[in-house]
Protein backbone atom coordinates (compact mmCIF):
# COMPACT_ATOMS: atom_id res chain seq x y z
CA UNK A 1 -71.76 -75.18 9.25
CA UNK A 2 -74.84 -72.61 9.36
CA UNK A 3 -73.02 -70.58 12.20
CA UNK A 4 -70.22 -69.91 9.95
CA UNK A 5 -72.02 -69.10 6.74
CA UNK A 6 -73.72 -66.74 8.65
CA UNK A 7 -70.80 -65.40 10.94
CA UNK A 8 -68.76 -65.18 7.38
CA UNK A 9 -71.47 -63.19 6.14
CA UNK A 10 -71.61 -60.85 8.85
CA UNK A 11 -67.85 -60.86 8.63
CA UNK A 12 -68.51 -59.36 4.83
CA UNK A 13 -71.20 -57.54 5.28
CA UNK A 14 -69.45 -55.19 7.91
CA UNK A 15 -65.98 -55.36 5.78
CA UNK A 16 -68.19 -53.79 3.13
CA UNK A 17 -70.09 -51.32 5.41
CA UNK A 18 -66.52 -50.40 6.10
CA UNK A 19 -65.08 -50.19 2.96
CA UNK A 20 -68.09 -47.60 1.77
CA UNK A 21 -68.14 -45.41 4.92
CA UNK A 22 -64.17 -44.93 4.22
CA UNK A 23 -64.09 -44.93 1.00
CA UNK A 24 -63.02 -41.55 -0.19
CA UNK A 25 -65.78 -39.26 -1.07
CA UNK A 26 -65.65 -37.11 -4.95
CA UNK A 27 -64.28 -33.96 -4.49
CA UNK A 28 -66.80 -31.50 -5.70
CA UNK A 29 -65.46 -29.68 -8.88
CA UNK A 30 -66.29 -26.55 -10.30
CA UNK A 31 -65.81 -28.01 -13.88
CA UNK A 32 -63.14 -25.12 -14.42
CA UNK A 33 -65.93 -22.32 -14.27
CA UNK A 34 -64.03 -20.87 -10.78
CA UNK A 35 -60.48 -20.59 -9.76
CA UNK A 36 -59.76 -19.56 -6.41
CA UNK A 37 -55.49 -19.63 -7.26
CA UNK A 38 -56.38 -17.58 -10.18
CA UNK A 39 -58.07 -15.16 -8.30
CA UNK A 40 -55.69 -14.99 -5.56
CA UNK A 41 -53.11 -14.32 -8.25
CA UNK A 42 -54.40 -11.54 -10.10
CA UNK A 43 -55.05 -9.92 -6.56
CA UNK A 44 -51.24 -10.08 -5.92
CA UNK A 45 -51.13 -8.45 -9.53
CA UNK A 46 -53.50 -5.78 -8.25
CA UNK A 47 -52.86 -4.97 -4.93
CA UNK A 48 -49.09 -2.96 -5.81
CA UNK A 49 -51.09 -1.76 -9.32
CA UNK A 50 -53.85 -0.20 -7.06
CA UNK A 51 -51.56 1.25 -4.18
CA UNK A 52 -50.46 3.76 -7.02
CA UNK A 53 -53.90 4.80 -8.20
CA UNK A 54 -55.59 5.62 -4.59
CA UNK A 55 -56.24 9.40 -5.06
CA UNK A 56 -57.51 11.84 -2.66
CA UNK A 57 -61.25 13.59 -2.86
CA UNK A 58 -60.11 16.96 -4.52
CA UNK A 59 -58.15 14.92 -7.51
CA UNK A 60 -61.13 12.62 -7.86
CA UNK A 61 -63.09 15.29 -8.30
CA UNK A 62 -60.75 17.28 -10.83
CA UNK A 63 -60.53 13.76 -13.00
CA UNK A 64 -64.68 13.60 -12.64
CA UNK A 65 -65.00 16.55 -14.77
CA UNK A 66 -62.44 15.29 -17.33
CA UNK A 67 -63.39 13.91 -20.36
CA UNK A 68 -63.49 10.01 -21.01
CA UNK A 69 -63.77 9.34 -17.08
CA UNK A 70 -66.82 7.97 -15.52
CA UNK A 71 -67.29 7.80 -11.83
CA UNK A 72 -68.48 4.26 -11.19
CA UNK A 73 -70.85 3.34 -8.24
CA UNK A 74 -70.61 -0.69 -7.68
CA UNK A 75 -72.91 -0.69 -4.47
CA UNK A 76 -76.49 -1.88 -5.11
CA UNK A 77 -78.82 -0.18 -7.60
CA UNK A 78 -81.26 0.66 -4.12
CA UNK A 79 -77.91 1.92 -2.34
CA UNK A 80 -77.22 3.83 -5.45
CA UNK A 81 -80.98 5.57 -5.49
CA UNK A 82 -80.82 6.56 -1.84
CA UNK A 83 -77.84 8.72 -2.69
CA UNK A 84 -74.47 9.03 -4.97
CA UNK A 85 -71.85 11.43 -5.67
CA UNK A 86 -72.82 13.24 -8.45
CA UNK A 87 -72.33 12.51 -11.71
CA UNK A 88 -71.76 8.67 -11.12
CA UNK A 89 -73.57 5.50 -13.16
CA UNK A 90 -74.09 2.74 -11.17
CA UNK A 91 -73.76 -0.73 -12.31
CA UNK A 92 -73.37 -3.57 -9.18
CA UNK A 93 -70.46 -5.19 -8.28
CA UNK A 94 -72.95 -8.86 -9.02
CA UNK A 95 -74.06 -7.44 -12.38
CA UNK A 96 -70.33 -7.25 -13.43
CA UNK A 97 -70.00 -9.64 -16.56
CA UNK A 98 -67.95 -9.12 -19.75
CA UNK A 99 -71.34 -7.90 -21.80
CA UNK A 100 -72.77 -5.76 -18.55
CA UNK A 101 -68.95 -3.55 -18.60
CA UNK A 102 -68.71 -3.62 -22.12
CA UNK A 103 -72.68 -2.20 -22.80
CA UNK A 104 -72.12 0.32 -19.58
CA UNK A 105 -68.23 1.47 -19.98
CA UNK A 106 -67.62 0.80 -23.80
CA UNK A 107 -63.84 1.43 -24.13
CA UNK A 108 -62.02 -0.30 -21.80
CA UNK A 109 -59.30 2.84 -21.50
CA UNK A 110 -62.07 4.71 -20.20
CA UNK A 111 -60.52 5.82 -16.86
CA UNK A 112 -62.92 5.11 -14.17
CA UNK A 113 -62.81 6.64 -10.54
CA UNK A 114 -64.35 4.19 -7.96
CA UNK A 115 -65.74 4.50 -4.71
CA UNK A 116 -67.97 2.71 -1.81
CA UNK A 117 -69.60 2.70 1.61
CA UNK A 118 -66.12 2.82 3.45
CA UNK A 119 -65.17 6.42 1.68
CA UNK A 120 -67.69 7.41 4.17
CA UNK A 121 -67.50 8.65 7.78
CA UNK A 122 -70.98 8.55 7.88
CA UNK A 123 -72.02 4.84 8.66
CA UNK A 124 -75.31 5.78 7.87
CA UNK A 125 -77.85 4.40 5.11
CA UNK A 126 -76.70 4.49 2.21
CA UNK A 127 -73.33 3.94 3.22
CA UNK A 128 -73.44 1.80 6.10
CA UNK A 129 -69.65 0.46 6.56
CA UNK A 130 -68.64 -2.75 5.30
CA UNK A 131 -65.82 -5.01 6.97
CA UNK A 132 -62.58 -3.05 6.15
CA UNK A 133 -61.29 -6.59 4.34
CA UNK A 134 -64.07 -6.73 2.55
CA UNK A 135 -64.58 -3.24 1.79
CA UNK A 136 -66.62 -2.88 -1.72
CA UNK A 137 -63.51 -0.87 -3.43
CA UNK A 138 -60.99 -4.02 -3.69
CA UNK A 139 -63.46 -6.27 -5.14
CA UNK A 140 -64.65 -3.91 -8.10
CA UNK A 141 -61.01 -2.67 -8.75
CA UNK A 142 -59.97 -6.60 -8.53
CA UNK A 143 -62.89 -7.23 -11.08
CA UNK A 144 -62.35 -4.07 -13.73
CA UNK A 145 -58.50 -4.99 -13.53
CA UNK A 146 -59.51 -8.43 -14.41
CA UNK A 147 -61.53 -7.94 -16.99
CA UNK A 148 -59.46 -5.79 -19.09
CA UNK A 149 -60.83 -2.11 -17.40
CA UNK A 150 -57.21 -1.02 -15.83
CA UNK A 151 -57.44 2.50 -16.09
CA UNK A 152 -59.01 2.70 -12.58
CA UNK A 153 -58.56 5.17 -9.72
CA UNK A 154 -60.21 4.51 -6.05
CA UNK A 155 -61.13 7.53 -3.82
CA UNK A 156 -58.59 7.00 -1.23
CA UNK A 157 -59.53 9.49 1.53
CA UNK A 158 -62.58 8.61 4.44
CA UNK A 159 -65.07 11.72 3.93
CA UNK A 160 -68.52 13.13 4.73
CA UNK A 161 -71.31 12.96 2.43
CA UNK A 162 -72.72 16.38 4.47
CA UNK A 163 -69.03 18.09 3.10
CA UNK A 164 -70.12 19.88 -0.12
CA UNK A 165 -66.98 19.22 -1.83
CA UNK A 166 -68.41 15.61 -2.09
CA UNK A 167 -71.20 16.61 -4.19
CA UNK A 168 -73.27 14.43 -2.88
CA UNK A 169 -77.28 13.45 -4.48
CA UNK A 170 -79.68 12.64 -2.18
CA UNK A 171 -82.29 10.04 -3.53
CA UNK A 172 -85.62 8.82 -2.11
């Protein structure tokens, strides 16, 4: 009788074991604070808005001088002191929020001319080049687009920050 109280027990003790190593595991949740299908489909929005609004350097630097146009630098803030094109504000791609856009651009009709490390032939501090997928340029257009900013234009031509027509600032 004691062998099969205790081979029952060891019968239910390893049906249990079982039953918690396969039981399914919670999926983790983001409680609704990211979503990945959203993302992917304002990118789809995006990508044929933003085919239209790739400029070359001499029009970016025409709409620079325009009024209500800001050139916007998304790279770091140390990227941004070692050297810029002139004229440009820098607020990084992380810092993006509603308030930070809203307290650096204002009016969201503002047009704003983007650029980032891949504009550059250079490959060179600041502007070392990024994966060409993950290239600094579709994230912040992606992320003004999203939040409201859609008067955006991206540098579409690869150029030298040596070329003068750049206008390059050299920081420290």
């Amino acid at each position: 009788m004691r062998n099969i109280a205790v081979l029952s027990f060891a019968l239910l003790s390893a049906g249990f074991m079982t039953f918690a190593v396969a039981a399914p595991k919670p999926a983790a949740t983001t409680g609704g604070q990211i979503d990945f299908a959203g993302f992917q489909n304002l990118s789809q929005e995006v990508h044929a808005y933003r085919a239209k609004r790739l400029i070359n350097l001499a029009q970016f630097q025409a709409m620079a001088r325009e009024p209500n146009t800001i050139v916007l630098d998304a790279r770091s803030a140390a990227a941004y002191a070692q050297g810029h094109i002139a004229g440009a504000i820098n607020l990084s791609l992380p810092d993006f929020t509603a308030q930070s856009l809203a307290t650096t651009i204002r009016d969201p009709n503002t047009r704003i001319l983007i650029y980032c490390n891949n504009n550059f032939e250079n490959n060179a501090p600041p502007v070392v080049l990024k994966s060409v997928r993950l290239a600094l340029n579709i994230q912040t257009f992606i992320n003004l687009y999203g939040y409201g900013y859609k008067n955006v234009y991206e540098l579409g031509d690869v150029v030298n920050f040596d070329d003068p027509n750049v206008r390059w600032v050299r920081g420290s």
